[in-house]
Protein backbone atom coordinates (compact mmCIF):
# COMPACT_ATOMS: atom_id res chain seq x y z
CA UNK A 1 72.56 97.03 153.30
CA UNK A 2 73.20 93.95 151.19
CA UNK A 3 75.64 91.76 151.77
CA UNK A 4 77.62 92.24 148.14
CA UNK A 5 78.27 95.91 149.77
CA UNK A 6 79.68 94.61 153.31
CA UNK A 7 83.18 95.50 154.04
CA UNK A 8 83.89 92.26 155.61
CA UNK A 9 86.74 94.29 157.47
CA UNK A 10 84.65 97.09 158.49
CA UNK A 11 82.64 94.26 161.16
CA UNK A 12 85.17 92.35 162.81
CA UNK A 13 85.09 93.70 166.17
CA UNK A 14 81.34 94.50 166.35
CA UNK A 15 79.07 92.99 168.52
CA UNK A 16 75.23 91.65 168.67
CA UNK A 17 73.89 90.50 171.69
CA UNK A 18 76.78 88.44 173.98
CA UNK A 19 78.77 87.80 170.34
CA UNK A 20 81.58 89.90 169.05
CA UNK A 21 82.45 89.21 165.40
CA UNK A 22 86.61 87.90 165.52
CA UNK A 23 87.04 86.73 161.41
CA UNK A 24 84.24 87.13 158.47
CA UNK A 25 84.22 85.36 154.68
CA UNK A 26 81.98 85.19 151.96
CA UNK A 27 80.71 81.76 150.95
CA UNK A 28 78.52 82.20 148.00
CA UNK A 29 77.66 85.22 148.20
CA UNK A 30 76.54 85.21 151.80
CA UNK A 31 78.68 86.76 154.51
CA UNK A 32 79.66 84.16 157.53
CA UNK A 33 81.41 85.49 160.99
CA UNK A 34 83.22 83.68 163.52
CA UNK A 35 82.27 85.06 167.47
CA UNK A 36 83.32 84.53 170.46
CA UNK A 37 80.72 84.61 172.99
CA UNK A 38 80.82 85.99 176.39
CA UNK A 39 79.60 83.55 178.46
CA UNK A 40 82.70 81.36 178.27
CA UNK A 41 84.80 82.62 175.34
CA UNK A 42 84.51 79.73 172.71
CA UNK A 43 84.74 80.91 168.89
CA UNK A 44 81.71 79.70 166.54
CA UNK A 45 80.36 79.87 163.15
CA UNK A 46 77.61 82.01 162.45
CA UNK A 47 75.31 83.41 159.39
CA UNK A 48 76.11 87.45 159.53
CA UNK A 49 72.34 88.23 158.67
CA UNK A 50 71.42 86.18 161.60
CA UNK A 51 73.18 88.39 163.59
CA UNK A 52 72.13 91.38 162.29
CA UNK A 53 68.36 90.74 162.79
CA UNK A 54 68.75 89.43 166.15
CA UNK A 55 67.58 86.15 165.63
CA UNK A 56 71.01 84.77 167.36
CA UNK A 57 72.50 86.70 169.81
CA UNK A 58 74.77 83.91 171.71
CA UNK A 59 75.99 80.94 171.41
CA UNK A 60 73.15 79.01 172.52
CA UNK A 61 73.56 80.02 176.24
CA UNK A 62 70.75 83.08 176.01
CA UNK A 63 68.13 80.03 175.27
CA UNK A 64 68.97 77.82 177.86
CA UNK A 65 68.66 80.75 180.30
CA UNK A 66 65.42 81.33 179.08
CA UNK A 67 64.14 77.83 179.04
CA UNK A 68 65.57 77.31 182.47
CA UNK A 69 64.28 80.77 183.96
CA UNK A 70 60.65 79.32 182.86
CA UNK A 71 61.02 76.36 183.86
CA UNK A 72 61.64 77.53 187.45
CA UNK A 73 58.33 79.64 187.32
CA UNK A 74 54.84 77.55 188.32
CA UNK A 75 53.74 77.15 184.34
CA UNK A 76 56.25 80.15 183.37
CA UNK A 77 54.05 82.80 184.91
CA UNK A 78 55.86 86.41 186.07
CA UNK A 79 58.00 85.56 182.56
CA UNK A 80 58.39 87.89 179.88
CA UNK A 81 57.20 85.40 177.48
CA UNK A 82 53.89 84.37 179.79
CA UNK A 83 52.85 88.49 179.90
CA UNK A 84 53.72 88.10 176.04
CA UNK A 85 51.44 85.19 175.45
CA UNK A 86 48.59 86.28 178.13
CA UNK A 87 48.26 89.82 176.79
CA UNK A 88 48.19 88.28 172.69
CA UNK A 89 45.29 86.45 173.94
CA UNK A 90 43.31 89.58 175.92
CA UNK A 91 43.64 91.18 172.37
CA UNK A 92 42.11 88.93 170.71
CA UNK A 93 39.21 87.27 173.32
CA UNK A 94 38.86 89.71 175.54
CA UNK A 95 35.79 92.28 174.51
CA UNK A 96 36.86 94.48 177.29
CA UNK A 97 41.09 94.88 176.27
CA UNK A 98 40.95 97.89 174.66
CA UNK A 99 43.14 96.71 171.94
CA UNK A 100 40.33 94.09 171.36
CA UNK A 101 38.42 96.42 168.68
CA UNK A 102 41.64 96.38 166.39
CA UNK A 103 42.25 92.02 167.17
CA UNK A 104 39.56 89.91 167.74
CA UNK A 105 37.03 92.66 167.09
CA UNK A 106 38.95 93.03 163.49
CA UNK A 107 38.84 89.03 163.25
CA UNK A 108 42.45 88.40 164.32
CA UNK A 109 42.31 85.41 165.94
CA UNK A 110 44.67 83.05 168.22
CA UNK A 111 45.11 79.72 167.17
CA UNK A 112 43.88 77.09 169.51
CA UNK A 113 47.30 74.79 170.07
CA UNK A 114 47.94 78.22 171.55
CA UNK A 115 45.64 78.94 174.18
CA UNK A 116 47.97 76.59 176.20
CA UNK A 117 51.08 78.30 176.92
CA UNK A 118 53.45 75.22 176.75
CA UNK A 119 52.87 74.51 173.73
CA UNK A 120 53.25 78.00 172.91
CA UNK A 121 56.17 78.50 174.79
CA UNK A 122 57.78 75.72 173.52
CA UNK A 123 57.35 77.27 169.72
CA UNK A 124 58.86 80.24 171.32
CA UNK A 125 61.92 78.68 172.35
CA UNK A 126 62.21 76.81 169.15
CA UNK A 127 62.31 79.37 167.07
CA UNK A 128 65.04 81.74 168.56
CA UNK A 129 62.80 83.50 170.88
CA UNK A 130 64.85 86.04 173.36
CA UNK A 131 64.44 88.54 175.77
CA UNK A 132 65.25 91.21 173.21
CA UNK A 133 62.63 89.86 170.83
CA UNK A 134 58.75 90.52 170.45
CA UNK A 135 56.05 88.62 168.53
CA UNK A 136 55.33 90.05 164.64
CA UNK A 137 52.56 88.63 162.83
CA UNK A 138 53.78 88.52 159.44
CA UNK A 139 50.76 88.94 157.28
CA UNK A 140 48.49 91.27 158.91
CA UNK A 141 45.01 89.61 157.59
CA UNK A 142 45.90 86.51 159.63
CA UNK A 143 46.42 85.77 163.39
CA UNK A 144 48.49 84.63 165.58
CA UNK A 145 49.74 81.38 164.36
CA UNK A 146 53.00 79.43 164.33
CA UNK A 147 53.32 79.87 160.76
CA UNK A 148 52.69 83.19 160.59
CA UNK A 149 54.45 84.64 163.22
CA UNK A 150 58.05 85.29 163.80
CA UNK A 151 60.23 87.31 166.66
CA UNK A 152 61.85 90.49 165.45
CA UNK A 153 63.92 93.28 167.64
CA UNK A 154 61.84 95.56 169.74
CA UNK A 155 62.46 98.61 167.70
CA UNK A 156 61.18 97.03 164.25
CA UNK A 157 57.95 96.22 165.70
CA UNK A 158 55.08 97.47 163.36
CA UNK A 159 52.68 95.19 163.19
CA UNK A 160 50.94 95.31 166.66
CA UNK A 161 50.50 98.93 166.39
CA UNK A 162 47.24 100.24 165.96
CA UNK A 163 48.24 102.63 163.09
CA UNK A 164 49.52 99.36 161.12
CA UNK A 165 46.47 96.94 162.30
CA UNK A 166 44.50 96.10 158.62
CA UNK A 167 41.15 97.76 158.83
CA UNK A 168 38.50 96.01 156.44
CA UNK A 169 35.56 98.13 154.62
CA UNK A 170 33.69 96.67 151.79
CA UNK A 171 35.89 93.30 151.91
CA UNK A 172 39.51 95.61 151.12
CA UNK A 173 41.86 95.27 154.23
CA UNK A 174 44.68 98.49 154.34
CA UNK A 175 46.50 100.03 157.57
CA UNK A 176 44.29 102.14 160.18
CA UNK A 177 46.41 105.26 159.14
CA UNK A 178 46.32 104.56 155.40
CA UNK A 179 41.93 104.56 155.32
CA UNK A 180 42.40 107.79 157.47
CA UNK A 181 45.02 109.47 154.71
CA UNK A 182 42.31 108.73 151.90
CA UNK A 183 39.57 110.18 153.38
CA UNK A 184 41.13 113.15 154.94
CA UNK A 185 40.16 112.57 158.14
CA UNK A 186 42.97 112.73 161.71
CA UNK A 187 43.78 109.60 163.13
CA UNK A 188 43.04 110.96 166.45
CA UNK A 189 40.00 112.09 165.06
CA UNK A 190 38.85 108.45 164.21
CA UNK A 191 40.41 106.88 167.62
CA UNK A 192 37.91 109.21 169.55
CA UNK A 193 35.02 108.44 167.33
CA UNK A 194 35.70 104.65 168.47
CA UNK A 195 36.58 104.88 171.85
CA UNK A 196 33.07 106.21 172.22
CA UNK A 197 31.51 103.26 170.33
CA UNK A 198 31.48 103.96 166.60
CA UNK A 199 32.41 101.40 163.95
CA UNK A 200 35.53 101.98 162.19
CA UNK A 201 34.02 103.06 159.00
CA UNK A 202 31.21 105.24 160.43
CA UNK A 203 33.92 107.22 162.08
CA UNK A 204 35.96 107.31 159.21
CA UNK A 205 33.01 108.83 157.56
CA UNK A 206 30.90 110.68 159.33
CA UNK A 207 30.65 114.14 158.92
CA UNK A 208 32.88 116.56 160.77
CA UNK A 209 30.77 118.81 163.52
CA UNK A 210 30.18 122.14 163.21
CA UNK A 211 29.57 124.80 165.67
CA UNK A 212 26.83 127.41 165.43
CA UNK A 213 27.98 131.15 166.02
């Protein structure tokens, strides 16, 4: 919904994350909340879209959990982010991941600053990373990168699917599902044809089998 058509009435009272909206106001045309939080109860200021995308979901106090929970780990590892981080990387180096055909098989790379989970992790927790969050590339013909990636609720997740992974043929990129729509074939159809070591496009094209009588 835009944020001309918020009742500003309508969300005082709701809440996202550990902050529950107590007063909102328009300030040129974007909506602005104050929240209390409920890790000790202090009111704030706080951009309403921010909120409503999940980018900030406390006051501050969800980060500093975070950062202190991997700091407590050897190197972060048993953390949500390290499994994060360490199965990004199996998708795209790692010939035998069976997500690698639609990553680094499909030329989606992983930078190299971030083949060292510090510095990765510390990208993470500059750039509202939370437990409720997962990594979205944002244009699906690059890779993992900090400038083209971004943390997004669970549920909007899209681009780490294999029906949404770009597909190339003849130097055009479009979604797994989209090739299959065009050439009338079942996505399942094509998934088998791979998992038994076909290309993309020669099982997107070959020929459907046909049984003798």
């Amino acid at each position: 919904m835009s944020v001309s058509k918020i009742s500003l009435s309508e969300i005082i009272g709701k809440t996202f994350g550990r902050l529950t909206i107590v007063e909102s106001y328009r300030i040129n045309g974007r909506v602005y909340v104050k929240a209390t939080c409920t890790c000790n109860g202090n009111v704030k200021e706080y951009d309403y879209c921010s909120l409503k995308t999940g980018h900030t979901q406390s006051c501050g106090c969800l980060r500093r959990e975070v950062i202190s929970k991997t700091k407590s780990i050897h190197h972060g590892k048993g953390t949500r982010l390290y499994n994060i981080w360490k199965n990004m990387r199996q998708r795209c180096l790692n010939p035998k991941h069976p997500e690698y055909k639609y990553y680094g098989g499909n030329n989606i790379m992983i930078c190299s600053e971030w083949n060292d989970f510090t510095k990765f992790r510390t990208w993470a927790l500059n750039n509202g990373y939370a437990e409720t969050l997962t990594i979205e590339r944002i244009n699906l013909n690059e890779g993992y990168n900090p400038i083209n990636c971004k943390w997004i609720l669970k549920g909007q997740q899209s681009s780490n699917k294999r029906d949404t992974v770009l597909m190339t043929i003849n130097g055009i990129s479009k979604p797994f599902t989209i090739w299959c729509k065009e050439y009338g074939i079942a996505y399942k159809t094509v998934k088998k044809r791979m998992s038994k070591g076909m290309d993309f496009q020669t099982a997107l094209t070959a020929p459907k089998q046909t049984h003798k009588k």
